[in-house]
Protein backbone atom coordinates (compact mmCIF):
# COMPACT_ATOMS: atom_id res chain seq x y z
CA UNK A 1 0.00 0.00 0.00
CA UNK A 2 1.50 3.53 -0.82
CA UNK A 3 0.36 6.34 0.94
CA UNK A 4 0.45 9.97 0.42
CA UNK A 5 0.68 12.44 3.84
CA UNK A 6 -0.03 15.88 2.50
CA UNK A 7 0.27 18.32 5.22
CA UNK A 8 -0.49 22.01 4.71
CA UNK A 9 -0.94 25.21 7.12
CA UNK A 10 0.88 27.50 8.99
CA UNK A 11 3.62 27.84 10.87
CA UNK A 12 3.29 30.96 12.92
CA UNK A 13 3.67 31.34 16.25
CA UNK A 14 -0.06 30.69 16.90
CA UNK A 15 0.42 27.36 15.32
CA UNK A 16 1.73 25.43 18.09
CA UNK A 17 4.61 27.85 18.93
CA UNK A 18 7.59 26.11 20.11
CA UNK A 19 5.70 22.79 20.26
CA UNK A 20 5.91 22.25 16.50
CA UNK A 21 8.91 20.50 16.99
CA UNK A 22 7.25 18.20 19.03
CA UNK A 23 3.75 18.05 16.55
CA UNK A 24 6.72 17.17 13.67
CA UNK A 25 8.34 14.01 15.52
CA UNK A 26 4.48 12.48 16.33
CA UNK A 27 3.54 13.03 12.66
CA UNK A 28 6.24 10.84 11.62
CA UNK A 29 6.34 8.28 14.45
CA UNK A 30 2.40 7.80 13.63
CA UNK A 31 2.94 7.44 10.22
CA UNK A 32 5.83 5.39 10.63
CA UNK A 33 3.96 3.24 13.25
CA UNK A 34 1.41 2.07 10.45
CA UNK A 35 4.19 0.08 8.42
CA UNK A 36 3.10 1.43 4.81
CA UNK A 37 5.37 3.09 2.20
CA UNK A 38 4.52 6.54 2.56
CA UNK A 39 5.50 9.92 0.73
CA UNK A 40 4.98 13.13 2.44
CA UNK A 41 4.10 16.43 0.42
CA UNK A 42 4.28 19.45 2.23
CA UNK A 43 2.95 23.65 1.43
CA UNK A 44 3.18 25.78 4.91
CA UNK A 45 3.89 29.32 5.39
CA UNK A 46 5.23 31.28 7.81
CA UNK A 47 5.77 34.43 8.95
CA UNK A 48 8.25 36.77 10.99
CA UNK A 49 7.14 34.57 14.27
CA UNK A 50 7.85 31.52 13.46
CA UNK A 51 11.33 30.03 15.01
CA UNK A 52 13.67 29.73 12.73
CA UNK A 53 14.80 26.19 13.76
CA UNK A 54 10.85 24.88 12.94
CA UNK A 55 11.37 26.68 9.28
CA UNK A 56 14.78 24.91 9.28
CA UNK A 57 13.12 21.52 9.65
CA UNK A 58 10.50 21.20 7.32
CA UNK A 59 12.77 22.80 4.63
CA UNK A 60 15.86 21.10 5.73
CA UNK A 61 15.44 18.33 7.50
CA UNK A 62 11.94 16.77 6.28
CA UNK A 63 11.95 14.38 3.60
CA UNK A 64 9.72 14.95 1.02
CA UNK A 65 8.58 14.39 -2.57
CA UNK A 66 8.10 17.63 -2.99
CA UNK A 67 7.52 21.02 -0.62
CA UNK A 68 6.44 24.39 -0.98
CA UNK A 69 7.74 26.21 1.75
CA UNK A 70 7.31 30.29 2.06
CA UNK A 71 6.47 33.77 3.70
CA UNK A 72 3.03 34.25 4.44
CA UNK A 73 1.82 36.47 1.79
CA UNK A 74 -1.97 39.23 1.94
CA UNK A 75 -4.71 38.15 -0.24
CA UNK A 76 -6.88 40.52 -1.65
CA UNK A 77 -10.79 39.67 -0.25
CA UNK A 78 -11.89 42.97 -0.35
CA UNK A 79 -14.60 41.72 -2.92
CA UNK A 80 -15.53 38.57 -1.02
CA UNK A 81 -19.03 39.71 0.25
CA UNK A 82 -20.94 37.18 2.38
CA UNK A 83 -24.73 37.20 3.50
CA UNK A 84 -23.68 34.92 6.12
CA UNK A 85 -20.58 34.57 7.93
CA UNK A 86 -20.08 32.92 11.08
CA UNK A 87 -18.74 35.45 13.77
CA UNK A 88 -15.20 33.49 14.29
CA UNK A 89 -14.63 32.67 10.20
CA UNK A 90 -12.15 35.02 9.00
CA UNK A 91 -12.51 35.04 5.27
CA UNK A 92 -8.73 36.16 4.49
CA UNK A 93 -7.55 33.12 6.37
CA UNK A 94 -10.04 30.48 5.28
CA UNK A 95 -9.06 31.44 2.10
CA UNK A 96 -5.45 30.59 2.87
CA UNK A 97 -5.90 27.22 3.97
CA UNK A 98 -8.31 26.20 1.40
CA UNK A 99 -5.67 27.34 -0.93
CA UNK A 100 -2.71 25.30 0.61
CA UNK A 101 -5.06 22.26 1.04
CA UNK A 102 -5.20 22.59 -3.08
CA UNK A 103 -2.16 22.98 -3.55
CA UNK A 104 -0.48 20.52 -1.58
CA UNK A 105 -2.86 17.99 -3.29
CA UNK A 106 -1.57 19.41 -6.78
CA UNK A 107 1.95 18.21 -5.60
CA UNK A 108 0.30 15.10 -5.03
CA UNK A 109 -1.32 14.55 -8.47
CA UNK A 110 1.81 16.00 -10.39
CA UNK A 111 3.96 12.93 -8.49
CA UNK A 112 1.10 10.43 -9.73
CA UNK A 113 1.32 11.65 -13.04
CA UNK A 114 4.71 11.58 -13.52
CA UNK A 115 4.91 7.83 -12.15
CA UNK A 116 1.67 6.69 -13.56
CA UNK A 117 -0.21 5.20 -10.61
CA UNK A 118 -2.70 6.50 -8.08
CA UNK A 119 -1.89 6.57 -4.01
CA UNK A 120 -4.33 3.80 -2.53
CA UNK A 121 -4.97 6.73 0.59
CA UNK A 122 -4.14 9.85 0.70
CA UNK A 123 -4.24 11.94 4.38
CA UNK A 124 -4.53 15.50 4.79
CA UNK A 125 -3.17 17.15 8.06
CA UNK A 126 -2.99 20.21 9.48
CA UNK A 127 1.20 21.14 11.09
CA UNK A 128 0.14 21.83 14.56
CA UNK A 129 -1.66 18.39 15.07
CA UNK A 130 -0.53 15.79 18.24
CA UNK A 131 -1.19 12.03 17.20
CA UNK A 132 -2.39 9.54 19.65
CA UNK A 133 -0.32 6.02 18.82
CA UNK A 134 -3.00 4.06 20.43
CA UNK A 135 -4.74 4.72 17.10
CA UNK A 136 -2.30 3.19 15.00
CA UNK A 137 -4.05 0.17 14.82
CA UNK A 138 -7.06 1.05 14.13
CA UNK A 139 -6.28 3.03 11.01
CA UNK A 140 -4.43 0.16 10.39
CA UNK A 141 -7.66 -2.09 10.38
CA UNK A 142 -9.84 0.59 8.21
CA UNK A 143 -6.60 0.42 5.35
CA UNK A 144 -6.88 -3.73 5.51
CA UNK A 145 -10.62 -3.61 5.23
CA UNK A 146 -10.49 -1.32 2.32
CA UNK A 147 -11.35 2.40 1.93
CA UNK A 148 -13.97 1.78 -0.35
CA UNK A 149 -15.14 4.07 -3.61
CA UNK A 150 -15.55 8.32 -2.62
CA UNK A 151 -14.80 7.05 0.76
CA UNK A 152 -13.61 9.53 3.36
CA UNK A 153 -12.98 9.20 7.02
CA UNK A 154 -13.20 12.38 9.14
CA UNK A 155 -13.18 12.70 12.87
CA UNK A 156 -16.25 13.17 14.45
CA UNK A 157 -16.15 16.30 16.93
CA UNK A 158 -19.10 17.90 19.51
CA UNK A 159 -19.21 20.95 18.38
CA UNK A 160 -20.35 20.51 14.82
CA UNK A 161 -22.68 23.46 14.11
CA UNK A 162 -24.87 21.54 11.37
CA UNK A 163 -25.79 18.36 9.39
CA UNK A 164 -22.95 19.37 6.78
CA UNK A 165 -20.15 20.28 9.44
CA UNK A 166 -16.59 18.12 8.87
CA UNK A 167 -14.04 19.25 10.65
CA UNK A 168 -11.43 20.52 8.16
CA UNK A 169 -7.71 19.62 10.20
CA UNK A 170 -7.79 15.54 9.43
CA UNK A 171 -9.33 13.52 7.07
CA UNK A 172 -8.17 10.51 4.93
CA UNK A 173 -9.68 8.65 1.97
CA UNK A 174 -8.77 7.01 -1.55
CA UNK A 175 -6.50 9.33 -4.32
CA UNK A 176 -10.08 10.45 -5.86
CA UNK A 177 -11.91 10.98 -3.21
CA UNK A 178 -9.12 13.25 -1.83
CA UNK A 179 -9.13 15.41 -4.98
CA UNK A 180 -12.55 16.33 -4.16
CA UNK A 181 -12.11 17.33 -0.70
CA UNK A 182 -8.57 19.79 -2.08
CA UNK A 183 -11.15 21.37 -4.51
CA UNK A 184 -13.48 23.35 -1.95
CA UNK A 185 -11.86 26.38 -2.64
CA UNK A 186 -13.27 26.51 -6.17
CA UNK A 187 -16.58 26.52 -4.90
CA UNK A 188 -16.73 28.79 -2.12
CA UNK A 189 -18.64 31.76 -3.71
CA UNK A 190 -21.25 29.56 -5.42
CA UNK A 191 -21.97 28.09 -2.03
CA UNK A 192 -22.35 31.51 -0.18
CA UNK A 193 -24.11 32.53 -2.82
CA UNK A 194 -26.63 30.33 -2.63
CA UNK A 195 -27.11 30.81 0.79
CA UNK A 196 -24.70 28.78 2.65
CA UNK A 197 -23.29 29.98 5.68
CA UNK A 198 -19.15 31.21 5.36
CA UNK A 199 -17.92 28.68 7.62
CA UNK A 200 -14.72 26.64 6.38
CA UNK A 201 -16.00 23.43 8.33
CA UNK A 202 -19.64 23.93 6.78
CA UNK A 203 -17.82 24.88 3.28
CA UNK A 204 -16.56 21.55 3.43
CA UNK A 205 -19.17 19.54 4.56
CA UNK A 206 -21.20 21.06 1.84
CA UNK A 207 -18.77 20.56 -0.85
CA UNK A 208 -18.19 16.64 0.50
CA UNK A 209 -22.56 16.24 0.50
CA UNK A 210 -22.67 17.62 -2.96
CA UNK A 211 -20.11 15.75 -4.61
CA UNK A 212 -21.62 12.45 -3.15
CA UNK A 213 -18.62 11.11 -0.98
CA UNK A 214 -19.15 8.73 1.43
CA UNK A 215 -17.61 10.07 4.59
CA UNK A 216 -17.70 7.58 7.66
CA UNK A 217 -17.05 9.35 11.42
CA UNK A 218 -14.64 8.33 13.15
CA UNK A 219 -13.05 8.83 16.84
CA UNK A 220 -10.29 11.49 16.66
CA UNK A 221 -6.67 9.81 16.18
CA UNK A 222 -5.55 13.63 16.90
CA UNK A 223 -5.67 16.84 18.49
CA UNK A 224 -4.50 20.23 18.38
CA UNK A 225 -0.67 21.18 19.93
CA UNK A 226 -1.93 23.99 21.92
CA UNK A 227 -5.40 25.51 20.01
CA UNK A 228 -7.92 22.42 21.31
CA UNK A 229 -7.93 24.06 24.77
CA UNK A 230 -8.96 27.57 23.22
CA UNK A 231 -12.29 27.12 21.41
CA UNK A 232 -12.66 30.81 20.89
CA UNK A 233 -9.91 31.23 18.65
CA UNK A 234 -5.63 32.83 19.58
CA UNK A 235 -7.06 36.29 19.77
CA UNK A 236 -9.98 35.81 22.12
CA UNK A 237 -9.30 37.69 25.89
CA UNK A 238 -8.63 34.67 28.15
CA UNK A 239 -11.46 35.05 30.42
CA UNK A 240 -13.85 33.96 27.39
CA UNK A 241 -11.60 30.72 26.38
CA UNK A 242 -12.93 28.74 29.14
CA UNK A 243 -16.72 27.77 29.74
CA UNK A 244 -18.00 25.03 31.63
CA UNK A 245 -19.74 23.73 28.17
CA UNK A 246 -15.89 23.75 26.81
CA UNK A 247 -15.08 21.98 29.75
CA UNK A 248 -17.37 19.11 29.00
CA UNK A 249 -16.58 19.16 25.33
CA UNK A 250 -12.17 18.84 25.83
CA UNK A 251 -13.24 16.25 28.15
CA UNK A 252 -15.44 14.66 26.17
CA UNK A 253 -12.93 14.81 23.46
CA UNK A 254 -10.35 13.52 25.54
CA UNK A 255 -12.43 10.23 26.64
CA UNK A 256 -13.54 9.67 22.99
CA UNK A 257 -9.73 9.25 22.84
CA UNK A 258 -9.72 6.09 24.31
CA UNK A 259 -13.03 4.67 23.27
CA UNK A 260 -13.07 1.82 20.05
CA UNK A 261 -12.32 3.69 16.91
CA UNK A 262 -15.75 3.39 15.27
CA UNK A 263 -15.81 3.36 11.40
């Protein structure tokens, strides 16, 4: 089985500060844990935050296929006018990670086009993302049993907003199937134009619904470095991070952890 890890974000400080170091060394041990050939693509920016040694590591030190690797950069959404946009969903940004989610994918199909074969999975990861290795096995046992046609596996997570929420920092599915999920960004102003709510999880989820895939829930195999225990976002004041219904949901999260990986 060959697998592609396509991992795409940024690396600024309020990615997982000094911790990405750490987020780095579980990616691989994970990945290494699952005994399959694997190539890694990477596209991450940074910015004048970021330690140097992290930008030093995935350029230098990171084996890849290929990388894309660069200062953050302003995108113009001046024009991008929404009827509805949740309160937290910052369109500049959303933009941004839609776009490295495409692109990194793009790597992915150039490399199978240039060898002439398809990936049999392909993941898609977010840099600032802690694996549990007590889920090795059981993304083990999905990959033996067979991903299935427009299959894609998601984490399931408590504070979905709607019937089309996914969340957008981990999923994994066959070569195809992945295509579909990089494309979102294509499709973002037909969707709010319709209607839809400007919501990059709910962007998603719509684009996933409408394109038929199959996407099975399953218990999370990771979490966020430092960003799971602020719900609110880096910039909210810190007496609004915690709630007692945040509370529940971390700990909920956290005991779903442990619980039988349900596919």
């Amino acid at each position: 089985m060959k697998a592609a890890i396509c991992i795409s974000g940024h690396l600024g400080q309020k990615a997982g500060r000094a911790a990405l170091s750490d987020v780095a060394r579980s990616i691989q041990f994970f990945f290494s844990a699952l005994q399959i050939d694997t190539d890694y693509f990477l596209v991450l920016s940074y910015d004048e935050k970021t330690d140097a040694d992290i930008i030093d590591l995935y350029e230098n030190q990171w084996a890849a296929v290929q990388k894309k690797i660069y200062q953050d950069y302003n995108i113009d959404v001046s024009k991008k006018q929404y009827k509805y946009i949740r309160p937290e969903s910052h369109i500049e940004r959303t933009f941004k990670m839609f776009e490295k989610i495409y692109e990194c994918n793009r790597l992915k199909k150039e490399q199978e086009a240039s060898e002439g074969f398809k990936y049999d999975v392909v993941f898609r990861i977010r840099p600032d993302m802690i694996f549990l290795t007590d889920r090795v096995q059981d993304i083990r046992n999905i990959l033996t049993a067979g991903l299935g046609k427009n299959s894609v596996f998601i984490p399931e997570f408590p504070w979905l907003i709607s019937r089309f929420t996914q969340v957008d920092f981990f999923a994994f599915g066959d070569s195809n199937s992945m295509d579909t999920y990089s494309e979102t960004i294509h499709y973002i102003d037909e969707y709010c134009g319709k209607g839809l709510l400007f919501h990059p999880e709910t962007l998603l989820g719509y684009h996933l619904y409408l394109n038929q895939s199959d996407i099975s829930r399953i218990i999370p195999v990771c979490f966020f470095s430092e960003k799971m225990l602020d719900m609110n976002g880096f910039d909210a004041p810190k007496s609004k991070r915690f709630t007692p219904y945040k509370i529940l949901v971390i700990a909920k999260y956290l005991y779903n952890s442990y619980k039988p990986l349900v596919s």
